[in-house]
PDB file of N, CA and C in Angstrom:
ATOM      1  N   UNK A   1     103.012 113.729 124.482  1.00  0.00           N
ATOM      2  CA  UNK A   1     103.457 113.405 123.130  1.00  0.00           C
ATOM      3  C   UNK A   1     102.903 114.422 122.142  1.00  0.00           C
ATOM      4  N   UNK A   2     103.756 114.653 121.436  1.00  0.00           N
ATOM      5  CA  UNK A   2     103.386 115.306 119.982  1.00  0.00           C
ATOM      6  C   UNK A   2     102.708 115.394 118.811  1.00  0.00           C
ATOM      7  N   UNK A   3     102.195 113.683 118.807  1.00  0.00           N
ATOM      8  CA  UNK A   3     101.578 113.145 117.549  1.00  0.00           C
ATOM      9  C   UNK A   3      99.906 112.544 118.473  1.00  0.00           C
ATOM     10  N   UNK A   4      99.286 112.911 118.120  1.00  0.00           N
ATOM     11  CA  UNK A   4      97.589 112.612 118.373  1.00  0.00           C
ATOM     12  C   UNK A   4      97.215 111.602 117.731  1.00  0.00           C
ATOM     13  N   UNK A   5      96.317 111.072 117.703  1.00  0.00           N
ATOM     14  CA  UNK A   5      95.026 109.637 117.202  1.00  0.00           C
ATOM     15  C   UNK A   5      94.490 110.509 115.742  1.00  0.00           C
ATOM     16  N   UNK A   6      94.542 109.730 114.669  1.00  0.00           N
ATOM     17  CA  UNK A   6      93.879 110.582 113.280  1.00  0.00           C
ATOM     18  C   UNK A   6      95.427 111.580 112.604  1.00  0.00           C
ATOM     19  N   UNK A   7      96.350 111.672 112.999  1.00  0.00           N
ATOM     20  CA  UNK A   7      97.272 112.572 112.312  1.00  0.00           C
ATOM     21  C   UNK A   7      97.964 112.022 111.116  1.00  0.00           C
ATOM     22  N   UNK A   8      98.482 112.389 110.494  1.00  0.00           N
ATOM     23  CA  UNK A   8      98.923 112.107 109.187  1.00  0.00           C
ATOM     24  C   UNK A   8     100.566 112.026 109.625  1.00  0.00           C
ATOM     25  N   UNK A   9     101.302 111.119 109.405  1.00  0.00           N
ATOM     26  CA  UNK A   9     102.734 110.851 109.599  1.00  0.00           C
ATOM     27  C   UNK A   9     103.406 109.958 108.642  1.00  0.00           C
ATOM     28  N   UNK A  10     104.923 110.280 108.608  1.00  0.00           N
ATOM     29  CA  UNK A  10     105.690 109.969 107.752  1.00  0.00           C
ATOM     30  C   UNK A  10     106.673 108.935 108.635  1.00  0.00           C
ATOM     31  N   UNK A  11     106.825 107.575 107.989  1.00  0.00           N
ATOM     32  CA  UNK A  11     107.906 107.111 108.994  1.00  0.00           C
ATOM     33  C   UNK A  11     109.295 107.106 108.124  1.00  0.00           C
ATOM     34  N   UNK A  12     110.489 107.663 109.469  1.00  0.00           N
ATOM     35  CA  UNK A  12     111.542 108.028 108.964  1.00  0.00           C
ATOM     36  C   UNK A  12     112.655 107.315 108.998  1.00  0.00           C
ATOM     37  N   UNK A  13     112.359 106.123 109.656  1.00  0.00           N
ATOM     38  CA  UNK A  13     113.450 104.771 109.629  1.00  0.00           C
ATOM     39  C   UNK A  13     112.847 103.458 110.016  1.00  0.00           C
ATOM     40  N   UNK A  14     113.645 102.505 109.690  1.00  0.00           N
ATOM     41  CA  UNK A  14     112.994 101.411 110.038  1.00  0.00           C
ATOM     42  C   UNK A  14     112.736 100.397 108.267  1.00  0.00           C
ATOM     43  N   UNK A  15     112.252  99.157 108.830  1.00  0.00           N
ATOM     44  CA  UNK A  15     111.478  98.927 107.238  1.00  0.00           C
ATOM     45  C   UNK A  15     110.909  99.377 106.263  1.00  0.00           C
ATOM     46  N   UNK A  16     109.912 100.259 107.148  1.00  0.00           N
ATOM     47  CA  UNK A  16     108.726 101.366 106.606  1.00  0.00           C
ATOM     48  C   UNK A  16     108.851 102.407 105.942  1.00  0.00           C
ATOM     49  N   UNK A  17     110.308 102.720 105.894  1.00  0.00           N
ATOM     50  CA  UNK A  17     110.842 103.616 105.544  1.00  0.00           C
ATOM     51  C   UNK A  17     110.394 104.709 104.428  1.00  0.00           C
ATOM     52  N   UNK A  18     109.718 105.795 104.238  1.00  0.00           N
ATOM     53  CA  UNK A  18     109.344 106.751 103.209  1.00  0.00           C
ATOM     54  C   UNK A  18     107.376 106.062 103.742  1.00  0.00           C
ATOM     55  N   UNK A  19     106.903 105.345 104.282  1.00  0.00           N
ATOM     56  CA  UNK A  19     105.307 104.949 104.337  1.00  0.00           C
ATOM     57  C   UNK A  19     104.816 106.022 104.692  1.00  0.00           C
ATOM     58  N   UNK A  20     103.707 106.462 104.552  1.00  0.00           N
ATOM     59  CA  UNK A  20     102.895 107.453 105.530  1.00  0.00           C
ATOM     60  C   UNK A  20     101.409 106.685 105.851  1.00  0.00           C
ATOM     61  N   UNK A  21     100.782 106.962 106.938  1.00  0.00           N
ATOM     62  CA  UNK A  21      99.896 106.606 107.510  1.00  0.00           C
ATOM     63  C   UNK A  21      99.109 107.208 108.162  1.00  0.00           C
ATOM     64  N   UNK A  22      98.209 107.035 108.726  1.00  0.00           N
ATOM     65  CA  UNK A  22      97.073 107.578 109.891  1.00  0.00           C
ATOM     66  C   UNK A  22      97.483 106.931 110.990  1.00  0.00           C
ATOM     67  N   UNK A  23      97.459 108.067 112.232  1.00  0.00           N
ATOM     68  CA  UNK A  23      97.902 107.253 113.927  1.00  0.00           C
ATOM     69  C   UNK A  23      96.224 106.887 114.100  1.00  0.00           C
ATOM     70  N   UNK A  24      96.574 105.093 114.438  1.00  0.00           N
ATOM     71  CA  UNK A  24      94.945 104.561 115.042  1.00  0.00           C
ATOM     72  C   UNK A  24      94.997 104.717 116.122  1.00  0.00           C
ATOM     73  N   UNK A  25      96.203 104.588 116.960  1.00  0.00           N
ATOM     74  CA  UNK A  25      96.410 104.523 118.215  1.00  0.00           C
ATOM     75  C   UNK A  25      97.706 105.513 119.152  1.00  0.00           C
ATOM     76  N   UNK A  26      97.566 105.826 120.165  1.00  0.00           N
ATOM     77  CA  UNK A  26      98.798 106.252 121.178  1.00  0.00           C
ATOM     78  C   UNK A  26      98.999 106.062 122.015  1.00  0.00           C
ATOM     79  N   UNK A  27     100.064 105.392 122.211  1.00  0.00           N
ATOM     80  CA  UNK A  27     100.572 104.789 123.792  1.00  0.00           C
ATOM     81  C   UNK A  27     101.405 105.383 124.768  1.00  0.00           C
ATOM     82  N   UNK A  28     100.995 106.640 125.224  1.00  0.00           N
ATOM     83  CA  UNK A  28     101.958 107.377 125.703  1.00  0.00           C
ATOM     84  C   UNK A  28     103.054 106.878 126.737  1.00  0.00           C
ATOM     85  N   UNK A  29     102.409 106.091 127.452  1.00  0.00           N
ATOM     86  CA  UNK A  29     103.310 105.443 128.903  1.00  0.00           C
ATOM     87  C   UNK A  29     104.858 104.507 127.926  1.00  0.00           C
ATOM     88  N   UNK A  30     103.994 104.433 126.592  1.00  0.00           N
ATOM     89  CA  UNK A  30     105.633 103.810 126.347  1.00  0.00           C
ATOM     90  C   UNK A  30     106.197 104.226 124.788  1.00  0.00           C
ATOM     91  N   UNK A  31     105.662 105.842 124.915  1.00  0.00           N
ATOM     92  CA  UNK A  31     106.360 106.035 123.476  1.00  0.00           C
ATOM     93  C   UNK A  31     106.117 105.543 122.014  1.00  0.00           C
ATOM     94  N   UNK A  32     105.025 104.467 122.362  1.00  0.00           N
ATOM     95  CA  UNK A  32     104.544 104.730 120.778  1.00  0.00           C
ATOM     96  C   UNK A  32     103.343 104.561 120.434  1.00  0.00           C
ATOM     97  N   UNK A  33     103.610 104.815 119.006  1.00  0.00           N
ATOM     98  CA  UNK A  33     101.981 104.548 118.027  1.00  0.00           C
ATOM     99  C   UNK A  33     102.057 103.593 117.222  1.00  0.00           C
ATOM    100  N   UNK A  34     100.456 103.398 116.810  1.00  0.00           N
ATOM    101  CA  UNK A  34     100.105 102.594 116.049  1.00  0.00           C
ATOM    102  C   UNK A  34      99.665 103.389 114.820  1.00  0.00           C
ATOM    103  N   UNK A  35     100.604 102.903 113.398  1.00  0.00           N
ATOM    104  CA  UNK A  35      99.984 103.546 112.498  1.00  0.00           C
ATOM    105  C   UNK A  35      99.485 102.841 111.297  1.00  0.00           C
ATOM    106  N   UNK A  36      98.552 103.412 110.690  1.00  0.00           N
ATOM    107  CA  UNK A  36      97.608 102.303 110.095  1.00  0.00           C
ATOM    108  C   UNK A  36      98.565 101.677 108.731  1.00  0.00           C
ATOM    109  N   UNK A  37      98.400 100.562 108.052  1.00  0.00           N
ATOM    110  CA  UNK A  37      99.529  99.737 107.156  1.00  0.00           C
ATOM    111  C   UNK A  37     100.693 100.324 107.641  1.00  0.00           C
ATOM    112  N   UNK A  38     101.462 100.663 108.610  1.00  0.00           N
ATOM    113  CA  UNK A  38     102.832 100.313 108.500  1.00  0.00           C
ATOM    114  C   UNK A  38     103.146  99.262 110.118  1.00  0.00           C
ATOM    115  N   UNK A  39     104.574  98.357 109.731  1.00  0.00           N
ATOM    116  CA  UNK A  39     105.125  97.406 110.604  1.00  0.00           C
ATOM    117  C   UNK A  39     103.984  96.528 110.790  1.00  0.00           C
ATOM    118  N   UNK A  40     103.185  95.875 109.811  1.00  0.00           N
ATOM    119  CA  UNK A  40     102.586  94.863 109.763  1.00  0.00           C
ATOM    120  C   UNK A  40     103.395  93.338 110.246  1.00  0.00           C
ATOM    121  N   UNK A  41     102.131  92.877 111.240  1.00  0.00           N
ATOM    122  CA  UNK A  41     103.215  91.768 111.879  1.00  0.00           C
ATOM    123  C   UNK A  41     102.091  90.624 111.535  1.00  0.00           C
ATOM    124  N   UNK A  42     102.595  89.790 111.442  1.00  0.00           N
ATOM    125  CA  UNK A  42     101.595  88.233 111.102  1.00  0.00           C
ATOM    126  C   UNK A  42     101.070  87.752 112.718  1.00  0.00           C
ATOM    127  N   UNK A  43      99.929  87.539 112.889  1.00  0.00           N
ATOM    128  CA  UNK A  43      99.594  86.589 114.269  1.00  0.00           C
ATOM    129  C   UNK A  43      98.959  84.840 114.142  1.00  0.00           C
ATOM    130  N   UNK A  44      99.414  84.198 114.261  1.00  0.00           N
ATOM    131  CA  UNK A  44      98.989  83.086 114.519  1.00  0.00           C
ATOM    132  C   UNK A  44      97.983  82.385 115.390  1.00  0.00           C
ATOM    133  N   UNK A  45      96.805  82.370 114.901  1.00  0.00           N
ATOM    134  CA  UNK A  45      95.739  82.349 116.232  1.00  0.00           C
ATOM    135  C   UNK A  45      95.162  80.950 115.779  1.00  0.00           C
ATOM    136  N   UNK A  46      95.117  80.241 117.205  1.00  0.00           N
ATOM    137  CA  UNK A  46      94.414  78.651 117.310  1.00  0.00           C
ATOM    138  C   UNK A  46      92.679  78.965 117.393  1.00  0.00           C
ATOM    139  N   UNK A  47      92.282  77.854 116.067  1.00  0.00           N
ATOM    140  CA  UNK A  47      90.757  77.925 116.690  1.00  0.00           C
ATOM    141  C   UNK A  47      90.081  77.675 118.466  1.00  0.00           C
ATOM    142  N   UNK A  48      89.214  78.556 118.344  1.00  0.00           N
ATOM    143  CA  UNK A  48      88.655  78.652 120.235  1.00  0.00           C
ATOM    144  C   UNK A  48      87.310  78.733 119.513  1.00  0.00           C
ATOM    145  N   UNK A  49      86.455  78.539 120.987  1.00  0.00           N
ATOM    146  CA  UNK A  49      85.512  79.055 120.488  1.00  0.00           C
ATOM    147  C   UNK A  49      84.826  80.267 120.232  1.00  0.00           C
ATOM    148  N   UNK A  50      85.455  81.348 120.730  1.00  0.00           N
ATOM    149  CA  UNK A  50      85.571  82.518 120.319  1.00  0.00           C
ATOM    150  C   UNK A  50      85.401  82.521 118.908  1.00  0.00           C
ATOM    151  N   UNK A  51      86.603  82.391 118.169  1.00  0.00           N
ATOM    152  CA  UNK A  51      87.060  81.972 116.764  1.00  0.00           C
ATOM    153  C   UNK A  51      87.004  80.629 115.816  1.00  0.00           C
ATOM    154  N   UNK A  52      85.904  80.480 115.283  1.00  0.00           N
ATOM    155  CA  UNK A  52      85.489  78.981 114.794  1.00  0.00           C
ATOM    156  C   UNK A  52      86.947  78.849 114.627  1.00  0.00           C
ATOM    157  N   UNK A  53      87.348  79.387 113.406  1.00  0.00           N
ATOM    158  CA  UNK A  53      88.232  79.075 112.438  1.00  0.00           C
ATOM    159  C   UNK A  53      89.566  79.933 112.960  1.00  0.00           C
ATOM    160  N   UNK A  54      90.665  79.360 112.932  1.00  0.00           N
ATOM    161  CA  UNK A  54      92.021  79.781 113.055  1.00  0.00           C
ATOM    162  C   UNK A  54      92.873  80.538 112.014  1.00  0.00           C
ATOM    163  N   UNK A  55      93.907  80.433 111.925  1.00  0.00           N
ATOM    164  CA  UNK A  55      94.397  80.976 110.930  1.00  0.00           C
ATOM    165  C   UNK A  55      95.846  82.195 111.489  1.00  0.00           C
ATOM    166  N   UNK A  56      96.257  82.547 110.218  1.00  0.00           N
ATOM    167  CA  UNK A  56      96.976  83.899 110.289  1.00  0.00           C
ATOM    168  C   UNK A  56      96.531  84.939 109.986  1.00  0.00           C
ATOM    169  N   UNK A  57      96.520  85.997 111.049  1.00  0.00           N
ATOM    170  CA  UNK A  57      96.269  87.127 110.721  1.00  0.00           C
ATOM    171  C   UNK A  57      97.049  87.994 111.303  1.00  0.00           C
ATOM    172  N   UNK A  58      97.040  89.370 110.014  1.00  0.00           N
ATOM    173  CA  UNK A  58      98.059  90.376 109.979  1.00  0.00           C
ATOM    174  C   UNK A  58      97.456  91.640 110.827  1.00  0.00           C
ATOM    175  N   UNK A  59      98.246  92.170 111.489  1.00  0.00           N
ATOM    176  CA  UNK A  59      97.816  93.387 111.747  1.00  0.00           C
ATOM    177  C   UNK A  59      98.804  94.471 112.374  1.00  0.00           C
ATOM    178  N   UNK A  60      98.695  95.677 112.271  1.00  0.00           N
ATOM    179  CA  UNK A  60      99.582  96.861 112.870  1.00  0.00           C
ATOM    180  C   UNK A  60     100.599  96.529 114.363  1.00  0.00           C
ATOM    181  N   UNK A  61     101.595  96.741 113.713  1.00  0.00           N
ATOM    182  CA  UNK A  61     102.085  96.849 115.399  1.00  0.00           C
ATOM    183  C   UNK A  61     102.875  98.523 115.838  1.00  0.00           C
ATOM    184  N   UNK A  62     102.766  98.423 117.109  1.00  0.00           N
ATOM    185  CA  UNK A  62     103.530 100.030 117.665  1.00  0.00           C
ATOM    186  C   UNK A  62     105.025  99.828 117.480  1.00  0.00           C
ATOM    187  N   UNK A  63     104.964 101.308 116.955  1.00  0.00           N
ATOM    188  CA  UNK A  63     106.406 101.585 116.941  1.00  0.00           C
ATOM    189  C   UNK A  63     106.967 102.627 117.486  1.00  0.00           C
ATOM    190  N   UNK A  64     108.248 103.219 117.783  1.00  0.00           N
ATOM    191  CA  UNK A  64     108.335 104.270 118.185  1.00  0.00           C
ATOM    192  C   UNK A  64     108.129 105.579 117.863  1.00  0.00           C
ATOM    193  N   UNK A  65     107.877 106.373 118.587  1.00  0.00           N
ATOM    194  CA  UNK A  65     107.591 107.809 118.155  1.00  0.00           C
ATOM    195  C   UNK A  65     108.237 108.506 117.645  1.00  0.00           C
ATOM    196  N   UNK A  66     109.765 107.927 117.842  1.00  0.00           N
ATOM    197  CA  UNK A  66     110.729 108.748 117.338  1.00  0.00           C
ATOM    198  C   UNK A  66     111.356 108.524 115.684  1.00  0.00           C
ATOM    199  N   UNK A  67     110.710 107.238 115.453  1.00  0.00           N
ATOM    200  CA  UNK A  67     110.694 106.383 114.034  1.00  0.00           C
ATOM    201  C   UNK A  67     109.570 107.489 112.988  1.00  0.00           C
ATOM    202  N   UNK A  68     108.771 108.427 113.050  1.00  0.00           N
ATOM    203  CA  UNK A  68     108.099 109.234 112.645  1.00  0.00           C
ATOM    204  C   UNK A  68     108.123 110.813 112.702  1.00  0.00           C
ATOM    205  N   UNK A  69     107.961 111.286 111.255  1.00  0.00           N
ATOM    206  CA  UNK A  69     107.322 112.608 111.663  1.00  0.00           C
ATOM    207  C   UNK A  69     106.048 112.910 111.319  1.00  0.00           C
ATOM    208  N   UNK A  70     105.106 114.174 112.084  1.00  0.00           N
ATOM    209  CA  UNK A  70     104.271 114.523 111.599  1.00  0.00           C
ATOM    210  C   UNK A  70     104.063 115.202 109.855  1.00  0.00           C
ATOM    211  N   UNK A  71     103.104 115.002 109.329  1.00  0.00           N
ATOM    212  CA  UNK A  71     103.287 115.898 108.041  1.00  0.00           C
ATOM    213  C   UNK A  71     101.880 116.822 108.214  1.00  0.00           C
ATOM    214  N   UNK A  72     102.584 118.039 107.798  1.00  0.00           N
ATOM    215  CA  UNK A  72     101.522 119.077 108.456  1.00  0.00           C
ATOM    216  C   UNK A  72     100.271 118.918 107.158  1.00  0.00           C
ATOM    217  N   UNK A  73      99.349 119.330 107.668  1.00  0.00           N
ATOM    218  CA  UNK A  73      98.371 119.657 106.866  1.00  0.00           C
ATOM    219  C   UNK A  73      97.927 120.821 105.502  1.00  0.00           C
ATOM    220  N   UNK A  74      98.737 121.644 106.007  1.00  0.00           N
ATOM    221  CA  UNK A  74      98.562 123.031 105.451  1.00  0.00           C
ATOM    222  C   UNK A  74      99.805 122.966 104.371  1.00  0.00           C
ATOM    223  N   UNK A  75     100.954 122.250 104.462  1.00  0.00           N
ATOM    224  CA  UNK A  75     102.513 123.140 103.513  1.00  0.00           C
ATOM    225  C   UNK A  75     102.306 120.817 103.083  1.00  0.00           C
ATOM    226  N   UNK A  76     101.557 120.398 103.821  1.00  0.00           N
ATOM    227  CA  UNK A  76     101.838 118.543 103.584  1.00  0.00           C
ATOM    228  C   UNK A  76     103.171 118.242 103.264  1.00  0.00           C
ATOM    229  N   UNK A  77     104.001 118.587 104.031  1.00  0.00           N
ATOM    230  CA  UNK A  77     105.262 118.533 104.424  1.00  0.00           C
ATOM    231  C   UNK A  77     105.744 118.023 105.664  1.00  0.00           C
ATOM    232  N   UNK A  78     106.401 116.324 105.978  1.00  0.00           N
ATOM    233  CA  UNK A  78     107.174 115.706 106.919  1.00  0.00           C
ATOM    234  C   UNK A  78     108.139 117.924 107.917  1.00  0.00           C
ATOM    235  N   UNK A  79     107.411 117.727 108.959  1.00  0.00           N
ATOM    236  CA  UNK A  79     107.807 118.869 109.925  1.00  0.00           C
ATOM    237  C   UNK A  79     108.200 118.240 111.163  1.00  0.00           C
ATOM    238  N   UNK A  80     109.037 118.838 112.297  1.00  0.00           N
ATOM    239  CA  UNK A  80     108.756 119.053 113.326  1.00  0.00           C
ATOM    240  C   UNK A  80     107.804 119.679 114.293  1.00  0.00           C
ATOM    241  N   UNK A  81     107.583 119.967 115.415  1.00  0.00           N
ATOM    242  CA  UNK A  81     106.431 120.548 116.204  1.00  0.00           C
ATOM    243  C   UNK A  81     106.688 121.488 117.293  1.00  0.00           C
ATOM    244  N   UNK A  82     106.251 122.514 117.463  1.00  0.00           N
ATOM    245  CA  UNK A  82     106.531 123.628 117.679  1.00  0.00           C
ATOM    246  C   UNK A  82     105.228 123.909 118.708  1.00  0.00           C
ATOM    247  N   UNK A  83     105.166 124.286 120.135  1.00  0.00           N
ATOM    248  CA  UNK A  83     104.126 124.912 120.766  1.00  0.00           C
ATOM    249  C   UNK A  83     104.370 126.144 121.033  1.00  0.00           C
ATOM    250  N   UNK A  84     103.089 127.051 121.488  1.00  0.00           N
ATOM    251  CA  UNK A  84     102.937 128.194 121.220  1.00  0.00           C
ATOM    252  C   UNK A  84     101.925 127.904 122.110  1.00  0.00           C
ATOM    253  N   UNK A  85     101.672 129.322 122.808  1.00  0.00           N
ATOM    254  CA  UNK A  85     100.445 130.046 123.391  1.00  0.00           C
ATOM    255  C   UNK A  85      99.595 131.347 122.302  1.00  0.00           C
ATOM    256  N   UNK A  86      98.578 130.998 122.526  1.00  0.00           N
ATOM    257  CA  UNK A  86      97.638 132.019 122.295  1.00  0.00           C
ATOM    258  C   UNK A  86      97.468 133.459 123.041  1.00  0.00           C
ATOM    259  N   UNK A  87      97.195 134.179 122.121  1.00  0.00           N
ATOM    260  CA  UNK A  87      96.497 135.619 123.485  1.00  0.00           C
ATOM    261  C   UNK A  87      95.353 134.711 124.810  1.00  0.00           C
ATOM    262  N   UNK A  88      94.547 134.305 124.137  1.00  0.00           N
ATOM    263  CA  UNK A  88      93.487 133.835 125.806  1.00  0.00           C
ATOM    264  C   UNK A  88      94.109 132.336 126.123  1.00  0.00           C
ATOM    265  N   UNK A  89      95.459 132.150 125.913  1.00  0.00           N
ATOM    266  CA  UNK A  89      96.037 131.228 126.859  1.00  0.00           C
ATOM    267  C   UNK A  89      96.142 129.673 126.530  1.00  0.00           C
ATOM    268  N   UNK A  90      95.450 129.599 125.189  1.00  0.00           N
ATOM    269  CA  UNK A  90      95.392 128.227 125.227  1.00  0.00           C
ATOM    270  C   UNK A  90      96.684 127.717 123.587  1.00  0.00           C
ATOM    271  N   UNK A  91      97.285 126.563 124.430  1.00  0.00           N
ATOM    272  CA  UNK A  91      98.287 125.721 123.761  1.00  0.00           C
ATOM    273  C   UNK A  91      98.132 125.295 122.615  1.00  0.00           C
ATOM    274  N   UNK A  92      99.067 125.735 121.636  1.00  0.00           N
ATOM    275  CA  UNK A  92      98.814 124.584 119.919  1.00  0.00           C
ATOM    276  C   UNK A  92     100.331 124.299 119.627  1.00  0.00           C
ATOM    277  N   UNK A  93      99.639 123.419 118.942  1.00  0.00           N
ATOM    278  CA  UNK A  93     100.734 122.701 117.820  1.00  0.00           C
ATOM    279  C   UNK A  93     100.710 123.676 116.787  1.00  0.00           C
ATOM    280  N   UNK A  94     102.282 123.828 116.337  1.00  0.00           N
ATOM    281  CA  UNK A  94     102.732 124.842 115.007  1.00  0.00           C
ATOM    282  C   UNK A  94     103.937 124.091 114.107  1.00  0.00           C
ATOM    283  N   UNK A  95     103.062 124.212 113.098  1.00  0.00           N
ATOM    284  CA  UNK A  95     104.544 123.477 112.123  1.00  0.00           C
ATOM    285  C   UNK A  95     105.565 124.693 112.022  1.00  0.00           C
ATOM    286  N   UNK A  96     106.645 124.187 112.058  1.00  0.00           N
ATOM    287  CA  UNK A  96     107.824 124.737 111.676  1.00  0.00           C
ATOM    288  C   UNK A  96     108.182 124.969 110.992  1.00  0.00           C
ATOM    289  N   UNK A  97     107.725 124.742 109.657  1.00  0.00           N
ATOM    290  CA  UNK A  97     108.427 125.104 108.607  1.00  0.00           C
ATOM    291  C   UNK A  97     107.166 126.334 108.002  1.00  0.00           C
ATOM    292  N   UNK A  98     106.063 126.002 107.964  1.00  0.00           N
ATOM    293  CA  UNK A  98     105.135 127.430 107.868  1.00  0.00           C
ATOM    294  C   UNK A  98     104.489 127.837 108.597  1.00  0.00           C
ATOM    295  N   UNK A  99     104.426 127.701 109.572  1.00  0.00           N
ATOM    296  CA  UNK A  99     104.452 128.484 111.108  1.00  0.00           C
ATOM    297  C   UNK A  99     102.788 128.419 111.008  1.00  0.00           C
ATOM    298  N   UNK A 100     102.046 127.617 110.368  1.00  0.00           N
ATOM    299  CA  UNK A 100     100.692 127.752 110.895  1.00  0.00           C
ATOM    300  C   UNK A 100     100.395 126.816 111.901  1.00  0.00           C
ATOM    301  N   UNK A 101      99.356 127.351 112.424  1.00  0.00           N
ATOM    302  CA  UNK A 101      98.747 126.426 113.788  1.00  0.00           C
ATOM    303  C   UNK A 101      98.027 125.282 113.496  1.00  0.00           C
ATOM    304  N   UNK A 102      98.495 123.731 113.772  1.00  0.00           N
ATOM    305  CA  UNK A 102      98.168 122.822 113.209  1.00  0.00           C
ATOM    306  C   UNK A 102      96.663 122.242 113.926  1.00  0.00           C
ATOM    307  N   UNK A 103      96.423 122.606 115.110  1.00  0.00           N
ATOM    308  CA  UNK A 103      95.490 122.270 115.920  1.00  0.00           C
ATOM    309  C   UNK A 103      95.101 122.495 117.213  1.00  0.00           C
ATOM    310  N   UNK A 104      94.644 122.989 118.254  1.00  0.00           N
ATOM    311  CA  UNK A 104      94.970 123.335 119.696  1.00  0.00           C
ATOM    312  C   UNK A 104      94.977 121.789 120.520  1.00  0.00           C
ATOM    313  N   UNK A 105      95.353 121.922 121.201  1.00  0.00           N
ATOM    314  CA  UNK A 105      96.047 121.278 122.538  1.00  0.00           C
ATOM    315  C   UNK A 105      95.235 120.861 123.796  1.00  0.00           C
TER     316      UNK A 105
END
């Protein structure tokens, strides 16, 4: 996947539509992330004893990867992602639209 844990993203459909967020999480085996305030879902949890007290609580749910873009750091512009090799061989991420190297690989 394209998008890492800590990246800055724009979601591009869905409810969320225009949100940006931080990825808390990545689920590669099934295509998505978790990004922080967006697709907030309500949970309903019975007191246990775990949990004196019950209640509703809200929290992040995954969405697809393809529901997002990265926004680069450098131009902070919603981009696509672009890899590249180095002279001593090693892989990065490059935004596309100003061709700087967003991070290695």
């Amino acid at each position: 996947m394209d998008i890492k844990k800590g990246d800055l993203v724009l979601v591009i459909s869905g409810k969320d539509k225009g949100k940006r967020g931080k990825v808390i999480s990545v689920l590669p085996a099934e295509e998505k992330i978790v990004v922080e305030g967006v697709n907030i879902v309500k949970k309903h949890v019975r007191p246990s004893a775990k949990m004196r007290q019950g209640g509703i609580f809200e929290k992040p749910a995954p969405l697809y990867r393809c529901k997002v873009m990265l926004i680069c750091p450098r131009c902070n512009q919603p981009t696509r992602i672009k890899h590249t090799f180095l002279e001593d061989g090693k892989k990065v991420r490059v935004c596309s639209k100003c061709k700087e190297i967003i991070d290695r690989v």
